[in-house]
N, C-alpha and C. Protein backbone atom coordinates (compact mmCIF):
# COMPACT_ATOMS: atom_id res chain seq x y z
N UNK A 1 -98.98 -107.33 52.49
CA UNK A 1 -99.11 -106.46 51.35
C UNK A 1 -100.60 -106.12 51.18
N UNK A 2 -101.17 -104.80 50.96
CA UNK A 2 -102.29 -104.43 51.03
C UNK A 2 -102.58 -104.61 49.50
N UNK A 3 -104.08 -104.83 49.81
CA UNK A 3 -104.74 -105.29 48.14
C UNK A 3 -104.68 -103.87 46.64
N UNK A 4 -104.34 -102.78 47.74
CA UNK A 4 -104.10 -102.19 46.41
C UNK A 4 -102.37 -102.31 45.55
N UNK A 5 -101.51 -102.82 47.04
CA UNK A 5 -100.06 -102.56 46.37
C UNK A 5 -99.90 -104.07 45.56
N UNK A 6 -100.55 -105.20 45.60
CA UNK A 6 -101.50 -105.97 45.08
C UNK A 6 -101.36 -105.56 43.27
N UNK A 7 -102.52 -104.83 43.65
CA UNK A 7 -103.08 -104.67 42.25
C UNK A 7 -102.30 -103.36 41.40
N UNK A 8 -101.59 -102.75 42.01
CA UNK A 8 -100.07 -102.02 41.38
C UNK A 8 -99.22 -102.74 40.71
N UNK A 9 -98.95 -104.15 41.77
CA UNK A 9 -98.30 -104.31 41.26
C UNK A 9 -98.66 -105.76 39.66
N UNK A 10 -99.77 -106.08 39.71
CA UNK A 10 -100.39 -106.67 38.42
C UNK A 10 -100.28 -105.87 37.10
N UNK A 11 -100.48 -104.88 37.81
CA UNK A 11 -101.08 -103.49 36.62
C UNK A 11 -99.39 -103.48 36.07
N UNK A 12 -98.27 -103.27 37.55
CA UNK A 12 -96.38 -103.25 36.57
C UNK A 12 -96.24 -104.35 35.95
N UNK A 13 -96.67 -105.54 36.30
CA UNK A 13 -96.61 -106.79 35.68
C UNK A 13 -96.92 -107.06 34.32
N UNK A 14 -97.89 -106.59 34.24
CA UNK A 14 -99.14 -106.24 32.65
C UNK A 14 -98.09 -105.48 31.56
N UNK A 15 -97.73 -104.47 32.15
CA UNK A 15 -97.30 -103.36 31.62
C UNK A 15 -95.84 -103.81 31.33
N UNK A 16 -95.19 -104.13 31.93
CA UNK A 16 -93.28 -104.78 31.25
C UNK A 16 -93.88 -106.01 30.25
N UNK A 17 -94.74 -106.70 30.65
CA UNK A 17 -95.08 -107.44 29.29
C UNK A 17 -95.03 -106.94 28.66
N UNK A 18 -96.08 -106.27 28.25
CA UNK A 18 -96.34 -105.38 27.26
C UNK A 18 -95.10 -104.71 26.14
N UNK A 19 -94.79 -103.91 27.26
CA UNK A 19 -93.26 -103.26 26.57
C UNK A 19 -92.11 -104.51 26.02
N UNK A 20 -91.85 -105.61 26.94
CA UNK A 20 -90.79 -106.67 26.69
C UNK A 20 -91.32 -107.48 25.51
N UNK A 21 -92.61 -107.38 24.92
CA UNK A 21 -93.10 -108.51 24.12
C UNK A 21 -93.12 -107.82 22.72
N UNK A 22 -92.46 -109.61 21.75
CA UNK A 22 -92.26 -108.67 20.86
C UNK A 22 -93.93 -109.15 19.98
N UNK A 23 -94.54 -109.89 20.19
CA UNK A 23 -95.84 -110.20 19.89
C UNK A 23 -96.91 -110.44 20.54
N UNK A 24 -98.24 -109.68 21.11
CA UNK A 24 -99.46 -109.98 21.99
C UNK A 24 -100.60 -110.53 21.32
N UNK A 25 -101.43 -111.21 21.81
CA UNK A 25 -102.87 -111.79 20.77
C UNK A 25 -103.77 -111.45 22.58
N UNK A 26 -104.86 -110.83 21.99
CA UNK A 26 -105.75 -110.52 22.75
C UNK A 26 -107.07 -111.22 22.40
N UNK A 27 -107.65 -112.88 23.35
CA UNK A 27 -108.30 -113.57 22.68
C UNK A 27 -109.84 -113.55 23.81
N UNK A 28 -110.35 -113.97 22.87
CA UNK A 28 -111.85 -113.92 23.75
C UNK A 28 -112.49 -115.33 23.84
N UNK A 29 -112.41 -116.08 25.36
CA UNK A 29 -111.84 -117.53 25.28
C UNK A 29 -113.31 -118.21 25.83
N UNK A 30 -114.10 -117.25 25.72
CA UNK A 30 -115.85 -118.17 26.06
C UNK A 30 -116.33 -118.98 24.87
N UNK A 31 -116.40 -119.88 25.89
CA UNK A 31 -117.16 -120.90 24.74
C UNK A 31 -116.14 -122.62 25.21
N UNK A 32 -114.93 -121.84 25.33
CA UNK A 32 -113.90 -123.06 25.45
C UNK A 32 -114.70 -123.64 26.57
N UNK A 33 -114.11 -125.27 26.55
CA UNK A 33 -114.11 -125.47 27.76
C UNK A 33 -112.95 -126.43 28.16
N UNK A 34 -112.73 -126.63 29.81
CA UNK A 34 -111.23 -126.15 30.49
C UNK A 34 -110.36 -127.55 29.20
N UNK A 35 -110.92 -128.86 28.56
CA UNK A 35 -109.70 -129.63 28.37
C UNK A 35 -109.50 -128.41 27.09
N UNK A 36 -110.30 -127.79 26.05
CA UNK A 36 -109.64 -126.91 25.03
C UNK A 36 -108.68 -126.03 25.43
N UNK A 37 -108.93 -125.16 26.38
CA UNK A 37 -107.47 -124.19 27.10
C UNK A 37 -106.53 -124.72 27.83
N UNK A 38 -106.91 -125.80 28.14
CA UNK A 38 -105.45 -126.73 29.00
C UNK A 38 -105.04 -126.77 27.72
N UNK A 39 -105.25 -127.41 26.39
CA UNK A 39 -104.84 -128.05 25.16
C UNK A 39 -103.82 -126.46 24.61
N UNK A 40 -104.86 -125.41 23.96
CA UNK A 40 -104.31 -124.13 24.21
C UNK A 40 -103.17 -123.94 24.86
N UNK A 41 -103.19 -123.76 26.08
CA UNK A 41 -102.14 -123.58 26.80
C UNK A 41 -100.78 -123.92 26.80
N UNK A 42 -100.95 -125.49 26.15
CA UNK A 42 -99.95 -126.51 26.12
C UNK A 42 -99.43 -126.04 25.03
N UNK A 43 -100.03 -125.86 24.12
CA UNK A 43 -99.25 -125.65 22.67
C UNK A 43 -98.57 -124.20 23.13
N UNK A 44 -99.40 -122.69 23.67
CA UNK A 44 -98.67 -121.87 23.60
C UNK A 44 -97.32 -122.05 24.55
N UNK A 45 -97.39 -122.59 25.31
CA UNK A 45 -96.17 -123.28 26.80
C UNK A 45 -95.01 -123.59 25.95
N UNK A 46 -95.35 -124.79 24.67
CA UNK A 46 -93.89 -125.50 24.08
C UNK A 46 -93.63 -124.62 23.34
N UNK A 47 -94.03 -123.57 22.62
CA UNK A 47 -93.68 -122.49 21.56
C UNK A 47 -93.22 -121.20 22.69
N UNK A 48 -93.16 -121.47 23.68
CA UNK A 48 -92.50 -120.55 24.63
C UNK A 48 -92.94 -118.95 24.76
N UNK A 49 -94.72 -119.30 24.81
CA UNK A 49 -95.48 -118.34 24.93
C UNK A 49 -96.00 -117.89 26.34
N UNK A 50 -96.08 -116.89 26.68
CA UNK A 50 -96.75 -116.95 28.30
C UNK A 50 -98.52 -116.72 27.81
N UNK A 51 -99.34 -117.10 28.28
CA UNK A 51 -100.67 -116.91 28.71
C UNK A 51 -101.58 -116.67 29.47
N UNK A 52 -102.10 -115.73 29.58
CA UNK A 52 -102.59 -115.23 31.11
C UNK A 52 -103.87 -114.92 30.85
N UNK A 53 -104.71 -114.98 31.64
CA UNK A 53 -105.77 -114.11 31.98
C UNK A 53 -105.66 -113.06 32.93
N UNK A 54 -106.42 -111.74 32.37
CA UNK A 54 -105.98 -110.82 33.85
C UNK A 54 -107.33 -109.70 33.42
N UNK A 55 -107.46 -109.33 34.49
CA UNK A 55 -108.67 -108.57 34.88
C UNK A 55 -108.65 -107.22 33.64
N UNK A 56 -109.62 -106.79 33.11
CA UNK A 56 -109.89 -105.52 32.51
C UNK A 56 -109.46 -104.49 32.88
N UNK A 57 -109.66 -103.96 34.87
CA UNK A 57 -109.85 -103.00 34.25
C UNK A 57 -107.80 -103.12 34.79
N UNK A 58 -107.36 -103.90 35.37
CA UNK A 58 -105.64 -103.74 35.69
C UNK A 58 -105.21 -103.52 34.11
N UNK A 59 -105.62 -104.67 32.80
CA UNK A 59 -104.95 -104.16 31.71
C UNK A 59 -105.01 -102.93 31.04
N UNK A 60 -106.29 -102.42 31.45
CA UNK A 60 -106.60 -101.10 30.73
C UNK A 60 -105.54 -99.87 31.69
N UNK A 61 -105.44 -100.45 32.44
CA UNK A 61 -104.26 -99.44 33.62
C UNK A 61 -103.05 -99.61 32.94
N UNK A 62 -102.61 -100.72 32.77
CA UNK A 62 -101.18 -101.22 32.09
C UNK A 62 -101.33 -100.40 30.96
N UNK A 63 -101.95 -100.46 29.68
CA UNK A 63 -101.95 -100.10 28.37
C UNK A 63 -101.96 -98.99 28.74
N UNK A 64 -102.37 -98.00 29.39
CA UNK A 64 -102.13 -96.58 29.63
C UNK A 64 -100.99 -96.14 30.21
N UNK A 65 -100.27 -96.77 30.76
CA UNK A 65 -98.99 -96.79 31.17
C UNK A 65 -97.86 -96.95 30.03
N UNK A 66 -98.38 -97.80 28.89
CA UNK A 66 -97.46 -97.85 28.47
C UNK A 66 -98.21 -97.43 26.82
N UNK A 67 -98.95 -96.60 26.54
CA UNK A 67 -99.37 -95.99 25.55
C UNK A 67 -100.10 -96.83 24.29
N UNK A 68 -100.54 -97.77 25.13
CA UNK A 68 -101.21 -98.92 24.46
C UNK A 68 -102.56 -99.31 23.90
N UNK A 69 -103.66 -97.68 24.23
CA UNK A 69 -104.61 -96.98 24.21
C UNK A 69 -105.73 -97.99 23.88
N UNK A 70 -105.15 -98.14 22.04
CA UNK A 70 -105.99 -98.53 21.48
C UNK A 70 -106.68 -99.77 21.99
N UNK A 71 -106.25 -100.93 22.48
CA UNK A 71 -106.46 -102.04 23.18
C UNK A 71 -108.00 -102.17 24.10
N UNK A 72 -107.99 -100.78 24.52
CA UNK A 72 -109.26 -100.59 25.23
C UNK A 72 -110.16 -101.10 25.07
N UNK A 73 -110.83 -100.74 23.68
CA UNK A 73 -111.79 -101.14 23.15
C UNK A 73 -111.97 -102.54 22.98
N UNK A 74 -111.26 -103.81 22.88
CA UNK A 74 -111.45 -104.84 22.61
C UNK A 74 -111.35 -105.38 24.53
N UNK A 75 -110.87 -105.23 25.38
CA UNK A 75 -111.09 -105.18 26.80
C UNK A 75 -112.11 -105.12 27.52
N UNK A 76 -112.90 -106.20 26.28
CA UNK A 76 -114.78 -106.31 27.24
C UNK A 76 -114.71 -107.70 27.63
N UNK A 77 -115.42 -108.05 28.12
CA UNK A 77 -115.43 -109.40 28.59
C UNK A 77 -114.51 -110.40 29.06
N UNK A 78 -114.57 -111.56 29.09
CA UNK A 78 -113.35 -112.26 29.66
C UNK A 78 -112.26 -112.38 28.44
N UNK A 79 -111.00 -111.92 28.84
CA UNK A 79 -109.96 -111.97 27.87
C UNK A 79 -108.82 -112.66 28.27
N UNK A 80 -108.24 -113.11 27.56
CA UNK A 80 -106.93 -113.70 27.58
C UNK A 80 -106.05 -113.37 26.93
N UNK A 81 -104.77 -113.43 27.35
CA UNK A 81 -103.75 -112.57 26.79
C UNK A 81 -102.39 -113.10 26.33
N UNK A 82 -101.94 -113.30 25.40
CA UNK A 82 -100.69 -114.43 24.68
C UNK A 82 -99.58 -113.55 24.40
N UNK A 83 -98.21 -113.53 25.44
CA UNK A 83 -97.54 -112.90 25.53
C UNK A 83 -96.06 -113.35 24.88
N UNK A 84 -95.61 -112.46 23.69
CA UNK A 84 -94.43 -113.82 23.41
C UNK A 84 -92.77 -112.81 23.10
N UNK A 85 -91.87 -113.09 24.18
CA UNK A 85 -90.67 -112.73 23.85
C UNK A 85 -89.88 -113.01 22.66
N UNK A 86 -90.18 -114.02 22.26
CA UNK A 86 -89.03 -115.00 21.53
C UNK A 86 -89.02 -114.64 19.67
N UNK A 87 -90.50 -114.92 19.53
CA UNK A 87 -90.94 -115.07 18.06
C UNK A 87 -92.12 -114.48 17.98
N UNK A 88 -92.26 -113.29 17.03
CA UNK A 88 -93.39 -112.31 16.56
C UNK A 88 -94.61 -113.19 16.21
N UNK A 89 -94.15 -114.32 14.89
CA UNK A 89 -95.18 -114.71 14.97
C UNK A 89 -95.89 -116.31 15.51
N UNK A 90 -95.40 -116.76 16.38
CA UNK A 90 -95.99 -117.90 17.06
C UNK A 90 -97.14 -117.97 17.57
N UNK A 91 -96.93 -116.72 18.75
CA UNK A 91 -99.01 -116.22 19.18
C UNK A 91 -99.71 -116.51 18.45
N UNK A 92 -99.60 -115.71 17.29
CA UNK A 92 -100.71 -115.66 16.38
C UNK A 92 -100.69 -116.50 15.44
N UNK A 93 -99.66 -117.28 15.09
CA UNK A 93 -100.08 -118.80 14.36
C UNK A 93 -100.44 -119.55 15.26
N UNK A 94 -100.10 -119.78 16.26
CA UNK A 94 -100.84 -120.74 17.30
C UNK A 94 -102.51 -120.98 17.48
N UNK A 95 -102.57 -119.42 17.89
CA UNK A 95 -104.00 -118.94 17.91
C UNK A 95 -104.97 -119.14 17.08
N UNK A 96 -104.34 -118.97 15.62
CA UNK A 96 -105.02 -118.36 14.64
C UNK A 96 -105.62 -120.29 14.28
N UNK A 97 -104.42 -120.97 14.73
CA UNK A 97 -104.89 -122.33 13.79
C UNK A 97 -105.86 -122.99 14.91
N UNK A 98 -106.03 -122.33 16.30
CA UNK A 98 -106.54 -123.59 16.70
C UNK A 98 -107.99 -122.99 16.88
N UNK A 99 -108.17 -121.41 16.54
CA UNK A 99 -109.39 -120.75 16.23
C UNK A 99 -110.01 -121.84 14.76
N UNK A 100 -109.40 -121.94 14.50
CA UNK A 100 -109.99 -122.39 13.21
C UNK A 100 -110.50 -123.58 13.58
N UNK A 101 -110.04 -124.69 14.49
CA UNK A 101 -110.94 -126.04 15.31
C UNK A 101 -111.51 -125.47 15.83
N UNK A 102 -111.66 -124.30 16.73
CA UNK A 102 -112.34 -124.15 17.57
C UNK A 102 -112.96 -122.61 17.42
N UNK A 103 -114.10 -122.89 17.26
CA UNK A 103 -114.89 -121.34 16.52
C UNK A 103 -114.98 -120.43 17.99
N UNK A 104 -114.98 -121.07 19.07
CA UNK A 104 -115.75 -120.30 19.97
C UNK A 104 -114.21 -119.27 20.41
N UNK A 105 -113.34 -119.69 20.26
CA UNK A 105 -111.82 -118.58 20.11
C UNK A 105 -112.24 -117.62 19.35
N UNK A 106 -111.82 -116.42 19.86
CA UNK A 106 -112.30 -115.16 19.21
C UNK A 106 -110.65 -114.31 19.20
N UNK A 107 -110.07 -114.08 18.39
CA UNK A 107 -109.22 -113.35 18.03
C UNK A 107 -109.98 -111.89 17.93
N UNK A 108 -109.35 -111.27 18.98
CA UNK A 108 -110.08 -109.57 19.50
C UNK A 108 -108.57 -108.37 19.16
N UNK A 109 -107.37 -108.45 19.21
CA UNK A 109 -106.78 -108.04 18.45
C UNK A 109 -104.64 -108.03 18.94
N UNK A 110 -104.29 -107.35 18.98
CA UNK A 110 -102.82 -107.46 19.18
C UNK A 110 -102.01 -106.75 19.56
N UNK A 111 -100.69 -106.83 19.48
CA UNK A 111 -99.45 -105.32 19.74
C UNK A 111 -98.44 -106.57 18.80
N UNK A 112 -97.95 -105.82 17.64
CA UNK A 112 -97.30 -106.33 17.03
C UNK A 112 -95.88 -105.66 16.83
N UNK A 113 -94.71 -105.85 17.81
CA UNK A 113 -93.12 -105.10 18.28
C UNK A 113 -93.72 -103.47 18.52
N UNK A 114 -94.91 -103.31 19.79
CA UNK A 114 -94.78 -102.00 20.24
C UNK A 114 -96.29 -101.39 19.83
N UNK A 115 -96.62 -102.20 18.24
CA UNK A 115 -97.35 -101.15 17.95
C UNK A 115 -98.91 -102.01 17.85
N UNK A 116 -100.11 -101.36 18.12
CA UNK A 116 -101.59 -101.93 17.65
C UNK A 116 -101.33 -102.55 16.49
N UNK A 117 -102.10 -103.83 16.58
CA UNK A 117 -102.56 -104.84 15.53
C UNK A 117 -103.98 -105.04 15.62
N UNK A 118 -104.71 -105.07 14.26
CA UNK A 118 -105.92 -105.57 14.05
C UNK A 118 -106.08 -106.55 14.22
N UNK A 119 -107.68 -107.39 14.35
CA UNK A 119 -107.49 -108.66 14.09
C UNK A 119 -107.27 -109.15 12.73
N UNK A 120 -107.32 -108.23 11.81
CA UNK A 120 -106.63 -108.72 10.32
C UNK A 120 -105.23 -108.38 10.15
N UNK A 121 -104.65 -107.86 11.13
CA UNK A 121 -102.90 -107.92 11.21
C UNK A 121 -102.73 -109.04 12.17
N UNK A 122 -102.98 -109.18 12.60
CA UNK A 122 -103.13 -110.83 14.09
C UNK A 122 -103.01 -111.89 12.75
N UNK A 123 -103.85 -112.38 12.04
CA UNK A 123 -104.51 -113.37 10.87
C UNK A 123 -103.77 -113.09 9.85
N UNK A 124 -102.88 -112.12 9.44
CA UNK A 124 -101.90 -111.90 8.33
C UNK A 124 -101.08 -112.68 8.54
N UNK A 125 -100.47 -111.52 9.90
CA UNK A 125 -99.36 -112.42 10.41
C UNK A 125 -99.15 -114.07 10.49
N UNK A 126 -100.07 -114.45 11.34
CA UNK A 126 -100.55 -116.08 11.04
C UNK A 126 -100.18 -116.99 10.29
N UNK A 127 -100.57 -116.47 8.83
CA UNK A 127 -100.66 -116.71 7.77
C UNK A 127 -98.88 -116.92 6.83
N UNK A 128 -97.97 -116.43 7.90
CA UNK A 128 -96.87 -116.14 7.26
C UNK A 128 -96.13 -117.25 7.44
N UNK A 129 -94.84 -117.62 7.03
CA UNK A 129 -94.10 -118.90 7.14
C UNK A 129 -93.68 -118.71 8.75
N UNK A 130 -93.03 -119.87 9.12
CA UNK A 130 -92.04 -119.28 10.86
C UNK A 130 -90.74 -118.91 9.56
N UNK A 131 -90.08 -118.43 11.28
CA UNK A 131 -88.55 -117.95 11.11
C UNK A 131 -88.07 -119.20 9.69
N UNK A 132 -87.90 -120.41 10.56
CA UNK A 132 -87.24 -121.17 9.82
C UNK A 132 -87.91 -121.47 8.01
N UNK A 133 -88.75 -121.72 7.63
CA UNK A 133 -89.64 -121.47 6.74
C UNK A 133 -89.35 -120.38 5.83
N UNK A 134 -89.03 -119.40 6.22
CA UNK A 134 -88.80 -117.77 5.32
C UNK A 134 -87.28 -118.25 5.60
N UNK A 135 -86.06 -118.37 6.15
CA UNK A 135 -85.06 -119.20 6.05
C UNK A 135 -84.60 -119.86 5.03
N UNK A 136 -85.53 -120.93 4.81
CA UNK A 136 -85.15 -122.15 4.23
C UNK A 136 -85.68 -121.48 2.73
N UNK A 137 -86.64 -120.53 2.86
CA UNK A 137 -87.11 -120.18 1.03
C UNK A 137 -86.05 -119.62 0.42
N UNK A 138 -85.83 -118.24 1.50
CA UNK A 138 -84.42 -117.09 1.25
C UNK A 138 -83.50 -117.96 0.90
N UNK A 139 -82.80 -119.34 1.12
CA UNK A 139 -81.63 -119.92 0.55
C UNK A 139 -81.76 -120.87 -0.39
N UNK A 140 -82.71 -121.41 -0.49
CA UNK A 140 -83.60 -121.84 -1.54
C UNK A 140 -83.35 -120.79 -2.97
N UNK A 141 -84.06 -119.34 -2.70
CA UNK A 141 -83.62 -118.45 -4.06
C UNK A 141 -82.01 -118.42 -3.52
N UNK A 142 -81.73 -118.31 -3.21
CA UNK A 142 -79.93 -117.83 -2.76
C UNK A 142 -79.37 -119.37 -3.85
N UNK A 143 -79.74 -120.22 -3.85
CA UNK A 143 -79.26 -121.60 -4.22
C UNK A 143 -79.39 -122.22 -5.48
N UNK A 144 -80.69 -121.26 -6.11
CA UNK A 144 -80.92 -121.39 -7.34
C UNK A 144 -80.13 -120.74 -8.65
N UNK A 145 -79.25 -120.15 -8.31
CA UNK A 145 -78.44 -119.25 -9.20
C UNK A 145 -77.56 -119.96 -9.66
N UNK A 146 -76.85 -120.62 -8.61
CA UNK A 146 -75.75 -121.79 -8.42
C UNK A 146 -76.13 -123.28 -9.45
N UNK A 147 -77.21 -123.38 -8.46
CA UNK A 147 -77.93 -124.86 -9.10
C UNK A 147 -77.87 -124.43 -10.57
N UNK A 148 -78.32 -123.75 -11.28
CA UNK A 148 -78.80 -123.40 -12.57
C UNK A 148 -77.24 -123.22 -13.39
N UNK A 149 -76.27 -122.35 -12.63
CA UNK A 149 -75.11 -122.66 -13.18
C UNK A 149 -74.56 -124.02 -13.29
N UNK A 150 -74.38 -124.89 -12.28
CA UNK A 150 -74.11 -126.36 -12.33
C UNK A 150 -74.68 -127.31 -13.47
N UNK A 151 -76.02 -126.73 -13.67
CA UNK A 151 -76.43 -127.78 -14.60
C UNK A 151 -76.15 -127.75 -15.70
N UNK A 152 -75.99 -125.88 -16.07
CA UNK A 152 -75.38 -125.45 -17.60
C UNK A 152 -74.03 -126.23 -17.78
N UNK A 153 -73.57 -126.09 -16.98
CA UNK A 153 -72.01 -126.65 -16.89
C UNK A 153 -72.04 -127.58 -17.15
N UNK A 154 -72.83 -128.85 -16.57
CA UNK A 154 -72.70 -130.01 -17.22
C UNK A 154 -73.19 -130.23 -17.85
N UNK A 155 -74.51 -129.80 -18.36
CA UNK A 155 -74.83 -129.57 -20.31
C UNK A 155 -74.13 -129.54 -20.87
N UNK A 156 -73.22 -128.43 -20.72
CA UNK A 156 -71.58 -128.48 -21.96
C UNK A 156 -71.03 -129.25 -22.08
N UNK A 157 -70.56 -129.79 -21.04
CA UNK A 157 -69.36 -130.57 -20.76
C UNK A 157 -70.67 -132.40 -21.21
N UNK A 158 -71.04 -132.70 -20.86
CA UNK A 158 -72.23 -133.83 -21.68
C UNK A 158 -71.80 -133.60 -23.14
N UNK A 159 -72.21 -132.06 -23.61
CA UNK A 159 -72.57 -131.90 -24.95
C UNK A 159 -70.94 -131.86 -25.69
N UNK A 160 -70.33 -131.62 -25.06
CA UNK A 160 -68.73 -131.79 -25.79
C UNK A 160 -68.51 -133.39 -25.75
N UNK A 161 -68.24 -133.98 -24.47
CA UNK A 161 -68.04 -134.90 -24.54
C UNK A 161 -69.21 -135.93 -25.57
N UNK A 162 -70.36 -135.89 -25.62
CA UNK A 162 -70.50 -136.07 -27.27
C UNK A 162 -69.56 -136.21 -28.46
N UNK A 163 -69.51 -134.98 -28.94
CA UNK A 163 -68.90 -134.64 -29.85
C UNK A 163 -67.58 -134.80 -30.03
N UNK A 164 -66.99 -135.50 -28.71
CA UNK A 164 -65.76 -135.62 -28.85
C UNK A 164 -65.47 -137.48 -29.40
N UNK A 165 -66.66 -137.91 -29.22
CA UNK A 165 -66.96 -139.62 -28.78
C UNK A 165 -67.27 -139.86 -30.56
């Protein structure tokens, strides 16, 4: 295989990510050193994240392929790239918390289901409960209507049986 059908095919590789993912974090990983991105790595691996590094200018080929434009601009230097099928926001809680141990992580910006993310839509997101978390609140209010009836109920029924004694 010749080095350009090679680098075609990185650039299709880049690019079905892209499109297949429903969350990207575009991070700027100088400063780490290798046990912090092995560590990195590991966490994005069990949250069933892919992580890659890949050359500038193949991603800037990919994102044009797949209308991803804006991305360009943050596509300086060495980048790394957090690719996630599963859950929108894992990347970027992952990222976001272990930026916070580790200053030299640079959150540079995102594709959040298709579309550009800032790095203050990357850090929103973050910021949000997981799946299960927004779950467990939603039935939580779903549960309180009930609960609140139950207790009236046996207020009465307490407060009769009183009055009956």
């Amino acid at each position: 295989m010749s080095v350009r059908e090679q680098k075609q095919q990185v650039v299709s590789e880049i690019a079905s990510k892209l499109r297949e993912s429903k969350s990207t974090v575009v991070v700027d990983y100088r400063g780490l050193n290798v046990t912090e991105v092995t560590e990195l790595r590991k966490q994005l691996r069990e949250a069933n994240v892919d992580f890659k590094v890949y050359k500038n200018t193949m991603t800037r080929r990919a994102t044009a392929e797949v209308e991803l434009t804006e991305l360009d601009e943050v596509l300086v230097g060495p980048n790394a790239i957090a690719f996630s099928n599963d859950d929108v926001i894992a990347p970027a809680k992952i990222i976001n918390e272990f930026a916070k141990k580790h200053e030299a992580l640079e959150i540079k910006a995102g594709v959040i289901e298709g579309r550009f993310a800032s790095v203050e839509d990357v850090k929103a997101l973050a910021e949000l409960p997981s799946r299960d978390g927004l779950l467990s609140m939603l039935l939580s209010v779903l549960q309180a209507p009930m609960r609140n009836f139950a207790l009236a109920t046996k207020a009465v029924a307490d407060q009769k049986e009183e009055q009956g004694a």
